[in-house]
N, C-alpha and C. Protein backbone atom coordinates (compact mmCIF):
# COMPACT_ATOMS: atom_id res chain seq x y z
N UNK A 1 15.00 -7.38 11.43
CA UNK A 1 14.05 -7.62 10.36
C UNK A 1 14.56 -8.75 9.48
N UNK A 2 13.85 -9.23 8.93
CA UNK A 2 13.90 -10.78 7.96
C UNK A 2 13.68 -10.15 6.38
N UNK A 3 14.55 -10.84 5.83
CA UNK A 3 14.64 -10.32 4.11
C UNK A 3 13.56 -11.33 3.46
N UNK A 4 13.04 -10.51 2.37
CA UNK A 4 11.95 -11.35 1.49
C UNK A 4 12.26 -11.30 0.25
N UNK A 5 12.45 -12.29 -0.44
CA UNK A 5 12.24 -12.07 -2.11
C UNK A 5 11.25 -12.56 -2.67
N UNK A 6 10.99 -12.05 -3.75
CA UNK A 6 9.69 -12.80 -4.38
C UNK A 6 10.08 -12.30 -6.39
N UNK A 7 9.58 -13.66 -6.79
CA UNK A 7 9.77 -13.40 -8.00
C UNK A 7 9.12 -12.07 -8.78
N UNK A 8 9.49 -12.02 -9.88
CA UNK A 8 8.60 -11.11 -11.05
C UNK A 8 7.07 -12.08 -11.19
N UNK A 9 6.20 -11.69 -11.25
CA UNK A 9 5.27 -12.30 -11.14
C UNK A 9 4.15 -12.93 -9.94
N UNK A 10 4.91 -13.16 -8.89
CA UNK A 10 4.79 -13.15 -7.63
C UNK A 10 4.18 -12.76 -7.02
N UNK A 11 3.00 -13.09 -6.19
CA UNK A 11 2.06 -11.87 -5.26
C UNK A 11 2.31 -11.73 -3.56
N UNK A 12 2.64 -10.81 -3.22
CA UNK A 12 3.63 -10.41 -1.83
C UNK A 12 2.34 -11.13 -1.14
N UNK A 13 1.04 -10.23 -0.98
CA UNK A 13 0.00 -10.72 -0.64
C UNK A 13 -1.21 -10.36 -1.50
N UNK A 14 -2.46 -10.59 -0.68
CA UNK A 14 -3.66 -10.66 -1.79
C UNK A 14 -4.67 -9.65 -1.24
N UNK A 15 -5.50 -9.21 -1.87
CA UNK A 15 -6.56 -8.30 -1.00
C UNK A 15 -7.52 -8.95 -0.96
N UNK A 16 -7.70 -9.22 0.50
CA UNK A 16 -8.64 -9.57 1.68
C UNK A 16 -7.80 -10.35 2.46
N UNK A 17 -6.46 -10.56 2.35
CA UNK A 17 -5.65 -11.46 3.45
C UNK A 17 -5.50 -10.52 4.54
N UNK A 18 -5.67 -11.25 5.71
CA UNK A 18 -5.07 -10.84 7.04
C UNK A 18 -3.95 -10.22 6.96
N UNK A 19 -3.61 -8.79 7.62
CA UNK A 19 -2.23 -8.39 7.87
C UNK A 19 -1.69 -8.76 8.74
N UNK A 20 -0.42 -9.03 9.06
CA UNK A 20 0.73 -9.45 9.79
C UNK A 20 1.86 -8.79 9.74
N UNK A 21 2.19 -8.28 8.41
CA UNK A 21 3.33 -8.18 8.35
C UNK A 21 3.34 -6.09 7.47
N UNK A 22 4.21 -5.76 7.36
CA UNK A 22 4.43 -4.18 6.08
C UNK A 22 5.60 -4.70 5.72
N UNK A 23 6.19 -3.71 4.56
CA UNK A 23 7.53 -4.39 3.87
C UNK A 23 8.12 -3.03 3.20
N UNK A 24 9.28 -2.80 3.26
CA UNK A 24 10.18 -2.44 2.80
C UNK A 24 10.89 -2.79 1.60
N UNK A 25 10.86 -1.67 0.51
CA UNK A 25 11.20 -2.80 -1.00
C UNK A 25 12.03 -2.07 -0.59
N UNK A 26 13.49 -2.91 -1.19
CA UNK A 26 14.56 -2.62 -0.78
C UNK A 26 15.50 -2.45 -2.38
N UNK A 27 14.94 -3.60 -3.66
CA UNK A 27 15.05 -3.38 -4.69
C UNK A 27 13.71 -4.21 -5.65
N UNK A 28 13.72 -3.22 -6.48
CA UNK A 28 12.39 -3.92 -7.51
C UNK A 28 11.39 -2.70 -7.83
N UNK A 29 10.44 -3.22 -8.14
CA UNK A 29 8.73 -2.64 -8.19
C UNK A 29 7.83 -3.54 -8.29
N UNK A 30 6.57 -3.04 -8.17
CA UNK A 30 5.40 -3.95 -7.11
C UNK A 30 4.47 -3.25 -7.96
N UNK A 31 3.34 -4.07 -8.44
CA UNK A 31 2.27 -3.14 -9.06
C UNK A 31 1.19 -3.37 -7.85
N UNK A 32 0.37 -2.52 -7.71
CA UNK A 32 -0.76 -2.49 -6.69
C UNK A 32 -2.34 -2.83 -7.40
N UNK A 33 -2.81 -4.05 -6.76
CA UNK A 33 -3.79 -3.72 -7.96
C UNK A 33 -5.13 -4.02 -6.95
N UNK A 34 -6.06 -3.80 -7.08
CA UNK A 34 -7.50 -3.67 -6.88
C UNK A 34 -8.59 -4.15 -7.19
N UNK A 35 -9.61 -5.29 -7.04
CA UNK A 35 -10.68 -5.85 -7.67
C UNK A 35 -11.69 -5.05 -8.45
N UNK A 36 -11.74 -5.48 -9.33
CA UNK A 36 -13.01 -4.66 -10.04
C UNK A 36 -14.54 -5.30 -9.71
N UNK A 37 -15.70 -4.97 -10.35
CA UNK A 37 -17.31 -5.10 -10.04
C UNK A 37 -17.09 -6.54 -10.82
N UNK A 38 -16.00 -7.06 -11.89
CA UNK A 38 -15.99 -8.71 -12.20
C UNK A 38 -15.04 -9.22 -11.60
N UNK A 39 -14.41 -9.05 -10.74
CA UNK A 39 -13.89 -9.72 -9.97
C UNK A 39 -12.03 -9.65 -10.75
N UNK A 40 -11.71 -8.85 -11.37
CA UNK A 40 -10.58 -8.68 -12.19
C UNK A 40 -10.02 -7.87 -11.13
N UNK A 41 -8.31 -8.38 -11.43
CA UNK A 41 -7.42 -7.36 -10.45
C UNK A 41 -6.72 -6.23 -11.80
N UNK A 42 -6.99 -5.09 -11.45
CA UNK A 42 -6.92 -3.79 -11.79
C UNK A 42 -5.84 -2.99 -11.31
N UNK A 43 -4.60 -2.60 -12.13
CA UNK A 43 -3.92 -2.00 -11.78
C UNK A 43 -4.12 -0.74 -11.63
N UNK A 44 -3.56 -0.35 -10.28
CA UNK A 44 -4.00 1.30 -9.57
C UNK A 44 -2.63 1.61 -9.75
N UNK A 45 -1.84 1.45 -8.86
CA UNK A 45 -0.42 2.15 -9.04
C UNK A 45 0.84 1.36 -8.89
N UNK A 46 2.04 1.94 -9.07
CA UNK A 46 3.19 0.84 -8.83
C UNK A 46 4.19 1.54 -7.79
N UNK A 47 4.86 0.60 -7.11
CA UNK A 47 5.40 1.10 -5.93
C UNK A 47 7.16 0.77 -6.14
N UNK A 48 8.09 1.48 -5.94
CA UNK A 48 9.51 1.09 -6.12
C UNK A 48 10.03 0.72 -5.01
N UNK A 49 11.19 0.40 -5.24
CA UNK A 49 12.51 0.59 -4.09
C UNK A 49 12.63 1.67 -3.58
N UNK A 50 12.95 1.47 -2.38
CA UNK A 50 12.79 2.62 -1.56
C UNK A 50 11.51 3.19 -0.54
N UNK A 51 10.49 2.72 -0.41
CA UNK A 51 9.47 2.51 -0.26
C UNK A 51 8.67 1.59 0.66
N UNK A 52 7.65 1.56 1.71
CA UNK A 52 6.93 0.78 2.12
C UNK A 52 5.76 0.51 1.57
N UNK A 53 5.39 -0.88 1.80
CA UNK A 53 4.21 -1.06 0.96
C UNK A 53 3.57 -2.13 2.09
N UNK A 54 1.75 -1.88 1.95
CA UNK A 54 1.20 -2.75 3.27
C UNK A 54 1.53 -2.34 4.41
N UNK A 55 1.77 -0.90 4.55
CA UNK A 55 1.68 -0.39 6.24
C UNK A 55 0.46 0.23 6.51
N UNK A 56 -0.99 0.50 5.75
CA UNK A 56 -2.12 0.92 6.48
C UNK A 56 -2.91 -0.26 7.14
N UNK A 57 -3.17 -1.56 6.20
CA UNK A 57 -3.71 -2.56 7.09
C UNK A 57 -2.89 -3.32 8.19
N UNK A 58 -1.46 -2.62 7.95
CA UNK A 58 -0.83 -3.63 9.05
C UNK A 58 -1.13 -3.02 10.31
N UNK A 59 -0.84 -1.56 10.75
CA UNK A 59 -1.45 -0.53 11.76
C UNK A 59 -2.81 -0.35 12.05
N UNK A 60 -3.48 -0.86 11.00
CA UNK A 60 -4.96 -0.85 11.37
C UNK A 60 -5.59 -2.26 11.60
N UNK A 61 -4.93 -3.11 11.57
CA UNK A 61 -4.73 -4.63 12.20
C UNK A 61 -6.38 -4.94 10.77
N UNK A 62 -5.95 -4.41 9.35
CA UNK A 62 -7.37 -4.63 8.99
C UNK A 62 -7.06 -5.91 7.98
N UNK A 63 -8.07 -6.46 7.37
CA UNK A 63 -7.77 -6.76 6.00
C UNK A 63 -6.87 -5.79 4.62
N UNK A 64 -6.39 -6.90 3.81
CA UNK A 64 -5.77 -6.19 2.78
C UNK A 64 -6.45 -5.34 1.71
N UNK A 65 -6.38 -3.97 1.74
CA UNK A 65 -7.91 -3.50 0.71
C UNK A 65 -6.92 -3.56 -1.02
N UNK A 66 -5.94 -4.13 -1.09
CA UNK A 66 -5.08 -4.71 -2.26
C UNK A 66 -4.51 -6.10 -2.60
N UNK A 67 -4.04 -6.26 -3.51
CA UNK A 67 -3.19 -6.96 -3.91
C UNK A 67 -1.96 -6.15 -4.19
N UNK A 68 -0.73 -6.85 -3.56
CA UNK A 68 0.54 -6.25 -4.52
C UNK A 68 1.28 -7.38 -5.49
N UNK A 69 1.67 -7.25 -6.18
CA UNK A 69 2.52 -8.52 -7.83
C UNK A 69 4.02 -8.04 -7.82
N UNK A 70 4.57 -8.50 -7.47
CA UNK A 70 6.07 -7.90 -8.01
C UNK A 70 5.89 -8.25 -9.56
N UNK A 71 6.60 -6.57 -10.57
CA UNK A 71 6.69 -6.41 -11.76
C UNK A 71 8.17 -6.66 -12.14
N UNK A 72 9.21 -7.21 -11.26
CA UNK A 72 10.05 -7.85 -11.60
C UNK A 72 10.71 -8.55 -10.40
N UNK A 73 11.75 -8.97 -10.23
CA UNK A 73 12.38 -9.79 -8.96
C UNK A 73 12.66 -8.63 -7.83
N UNK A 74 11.74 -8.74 -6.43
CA UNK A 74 11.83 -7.56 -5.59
C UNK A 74 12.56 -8.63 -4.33
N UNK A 75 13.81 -7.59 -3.50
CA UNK A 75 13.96 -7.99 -2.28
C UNK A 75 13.29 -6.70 -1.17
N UNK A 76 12.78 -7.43 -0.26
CA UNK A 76 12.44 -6.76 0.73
C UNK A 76 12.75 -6.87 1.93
N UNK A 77 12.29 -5.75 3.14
CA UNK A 77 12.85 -6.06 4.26
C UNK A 77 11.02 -6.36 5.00
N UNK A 78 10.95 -7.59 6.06
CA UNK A 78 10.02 -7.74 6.66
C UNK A 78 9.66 -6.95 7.60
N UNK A 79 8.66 -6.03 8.18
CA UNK A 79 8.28 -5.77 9.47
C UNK A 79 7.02 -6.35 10.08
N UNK A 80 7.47 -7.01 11.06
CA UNK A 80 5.86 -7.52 12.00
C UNK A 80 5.58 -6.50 13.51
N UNK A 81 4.91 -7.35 13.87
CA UNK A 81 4.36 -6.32 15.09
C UNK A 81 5.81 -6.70 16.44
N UNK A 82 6.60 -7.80 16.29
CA UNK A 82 7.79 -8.04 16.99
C UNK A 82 8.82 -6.58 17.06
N UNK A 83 8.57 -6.48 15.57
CA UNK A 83 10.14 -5.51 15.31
C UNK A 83 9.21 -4.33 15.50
N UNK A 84 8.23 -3.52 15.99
CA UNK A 84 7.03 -2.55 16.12
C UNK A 84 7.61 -2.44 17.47
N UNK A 85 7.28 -3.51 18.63
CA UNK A 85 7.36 -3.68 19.87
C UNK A 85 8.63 -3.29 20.41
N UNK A 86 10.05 -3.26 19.62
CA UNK A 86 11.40 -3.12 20.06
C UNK A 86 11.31 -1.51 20.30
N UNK A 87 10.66 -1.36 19.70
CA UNK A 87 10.58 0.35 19.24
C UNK A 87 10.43 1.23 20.62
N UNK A 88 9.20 0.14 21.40
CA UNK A 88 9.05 0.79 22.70
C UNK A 88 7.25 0.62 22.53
N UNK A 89 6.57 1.28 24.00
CA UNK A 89 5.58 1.01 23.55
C UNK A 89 4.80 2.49 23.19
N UNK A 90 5.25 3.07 22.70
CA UNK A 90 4.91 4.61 22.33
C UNK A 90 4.82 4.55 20.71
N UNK A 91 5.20 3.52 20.01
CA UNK A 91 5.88 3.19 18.73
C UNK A 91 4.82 3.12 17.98
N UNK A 92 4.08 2.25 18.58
CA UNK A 92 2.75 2.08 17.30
C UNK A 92 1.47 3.09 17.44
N UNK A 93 1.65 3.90 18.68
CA UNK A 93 0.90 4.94 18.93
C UNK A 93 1.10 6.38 17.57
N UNK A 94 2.55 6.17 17.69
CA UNK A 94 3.17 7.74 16.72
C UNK A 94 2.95 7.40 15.28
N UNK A 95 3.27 5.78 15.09
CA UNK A 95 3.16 5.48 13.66
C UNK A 95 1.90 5.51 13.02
N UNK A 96 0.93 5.00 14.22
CA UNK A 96 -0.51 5.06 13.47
C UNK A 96 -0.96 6.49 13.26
N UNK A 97 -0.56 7.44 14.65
CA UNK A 97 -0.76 9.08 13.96
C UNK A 97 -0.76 9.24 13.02
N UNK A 98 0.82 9.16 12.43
CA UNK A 98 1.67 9.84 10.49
C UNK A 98 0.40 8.71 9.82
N UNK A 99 -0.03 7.50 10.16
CA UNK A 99 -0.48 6.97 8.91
C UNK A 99 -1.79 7.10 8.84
N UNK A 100 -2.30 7.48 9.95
CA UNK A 100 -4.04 8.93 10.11
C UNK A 100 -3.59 9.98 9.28
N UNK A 101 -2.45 10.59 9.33
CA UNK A 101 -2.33 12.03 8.57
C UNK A 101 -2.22 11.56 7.37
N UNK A 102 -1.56 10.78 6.94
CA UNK A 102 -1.08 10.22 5.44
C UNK A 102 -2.70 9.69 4.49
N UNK A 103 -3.24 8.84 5.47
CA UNK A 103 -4.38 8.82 4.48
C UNK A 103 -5.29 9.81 4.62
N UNK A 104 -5.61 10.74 5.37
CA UNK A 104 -6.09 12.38 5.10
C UNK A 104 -5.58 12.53 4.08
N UNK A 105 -4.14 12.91 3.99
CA UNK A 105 -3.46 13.42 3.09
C UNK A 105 -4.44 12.72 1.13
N UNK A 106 -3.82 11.16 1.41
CA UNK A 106 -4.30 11.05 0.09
C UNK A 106 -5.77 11.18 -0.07
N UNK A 107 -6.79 11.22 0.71
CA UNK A 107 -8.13 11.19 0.55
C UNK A 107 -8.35 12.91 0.25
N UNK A 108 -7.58 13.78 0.68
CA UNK A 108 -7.65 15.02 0.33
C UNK A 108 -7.49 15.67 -1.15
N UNK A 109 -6.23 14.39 -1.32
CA UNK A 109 -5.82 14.88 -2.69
C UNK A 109 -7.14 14.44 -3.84
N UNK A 110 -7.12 12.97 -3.40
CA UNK A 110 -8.29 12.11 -4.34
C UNK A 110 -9.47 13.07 -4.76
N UNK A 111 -9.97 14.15 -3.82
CA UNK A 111 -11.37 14.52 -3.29
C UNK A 111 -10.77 15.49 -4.72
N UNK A 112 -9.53 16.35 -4.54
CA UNK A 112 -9.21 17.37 -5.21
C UNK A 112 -9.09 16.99 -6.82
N UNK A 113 -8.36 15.74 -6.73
CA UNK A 113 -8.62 15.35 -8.73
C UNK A 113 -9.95 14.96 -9.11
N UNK A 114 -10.43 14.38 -8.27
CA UNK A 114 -11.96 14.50 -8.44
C UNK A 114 -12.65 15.42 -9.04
N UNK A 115 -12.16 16.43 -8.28
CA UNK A 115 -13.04 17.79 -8.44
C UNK A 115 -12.46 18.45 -9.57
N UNK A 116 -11.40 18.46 -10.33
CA UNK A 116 -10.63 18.93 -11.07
C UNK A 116 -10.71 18.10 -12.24
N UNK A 117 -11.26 17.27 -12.68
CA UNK A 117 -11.68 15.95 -13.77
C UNK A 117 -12.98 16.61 -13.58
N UNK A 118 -13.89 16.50 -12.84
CA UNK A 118 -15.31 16.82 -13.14
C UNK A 118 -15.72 18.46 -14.01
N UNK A 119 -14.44 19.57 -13.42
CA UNK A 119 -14.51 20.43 -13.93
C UNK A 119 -14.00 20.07 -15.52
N UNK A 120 -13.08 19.93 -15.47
CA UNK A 120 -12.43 19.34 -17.11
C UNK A 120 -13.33 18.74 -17.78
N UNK A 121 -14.24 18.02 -17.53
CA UNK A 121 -15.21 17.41 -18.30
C UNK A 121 -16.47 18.00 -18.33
N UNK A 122 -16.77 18.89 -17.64
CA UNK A 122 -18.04 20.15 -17.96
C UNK A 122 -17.49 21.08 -18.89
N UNK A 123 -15.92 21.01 -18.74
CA UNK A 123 -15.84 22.16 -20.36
C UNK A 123 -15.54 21.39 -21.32
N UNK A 124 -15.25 20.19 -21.36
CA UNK A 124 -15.36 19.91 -22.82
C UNK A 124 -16.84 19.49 -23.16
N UNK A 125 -17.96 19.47 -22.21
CA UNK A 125 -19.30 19.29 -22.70
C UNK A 125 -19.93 20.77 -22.87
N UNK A 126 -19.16 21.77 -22.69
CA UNK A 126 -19.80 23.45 -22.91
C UNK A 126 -19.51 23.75 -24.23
């Protein structure tokens, strides 16, 4: 794998760029952010060291549905579909599984604060 740095300020990539690559923060944090209905990038969440960031569109060969910014000086480790392939060819079969279960996972949860905000806000209108 190939090391990346990118400044504080810095955008790893953009949402709607082609994937190529996922990344490994190795040190730093990354804010994640999201277009709004004016075209503003919107911070959703922030991602640390320790961590991959940009592995659903890279496995799903899709566009970027983000932007990530490093929120201060991040090094990372690169993965492309090269260092995927060493793995064997069973590799991107198992990974895309966990990352089918993983976004279940968060679309499960989402569905659940959803539902748990909507209740919270019918009792403070009772």
């Amino acid at each position: 794998m190939k090391n990346k740095k990118i400044k504080c300020g810095e955008f790893l990539f953009k949402q709607g760029d082609i994937s190529t690559e996922m990344f490994y923060i190795e040190k730093g944090k990354v804010a994640v952010l999201c277009k709004d209905s004016q075209d503003r990038n919107v911070p959703v969440t922030t991602v640390e060291s320790g961590n991959f960031i940009g592995e659903f569109a890279f496995f799903d060969q899709l566009e970027r549905t983000a932007s990530v910014m490093a929120l201060e000086d991040v090094e990372l480790k690169v993965i492309n579909q090269e260092h995927i392939d060493q793995f064997g060819a069973n590799a991107r079969f198992v990974i895309k599984k966990l990352i089918n279960k993983m976004k279940n996972m968060n679309e499960q949860i989402a569905q659940e604060n959803s539902k748990k905000n909507s209740e919270t806000n019918l009792k403070k209108v009772a």
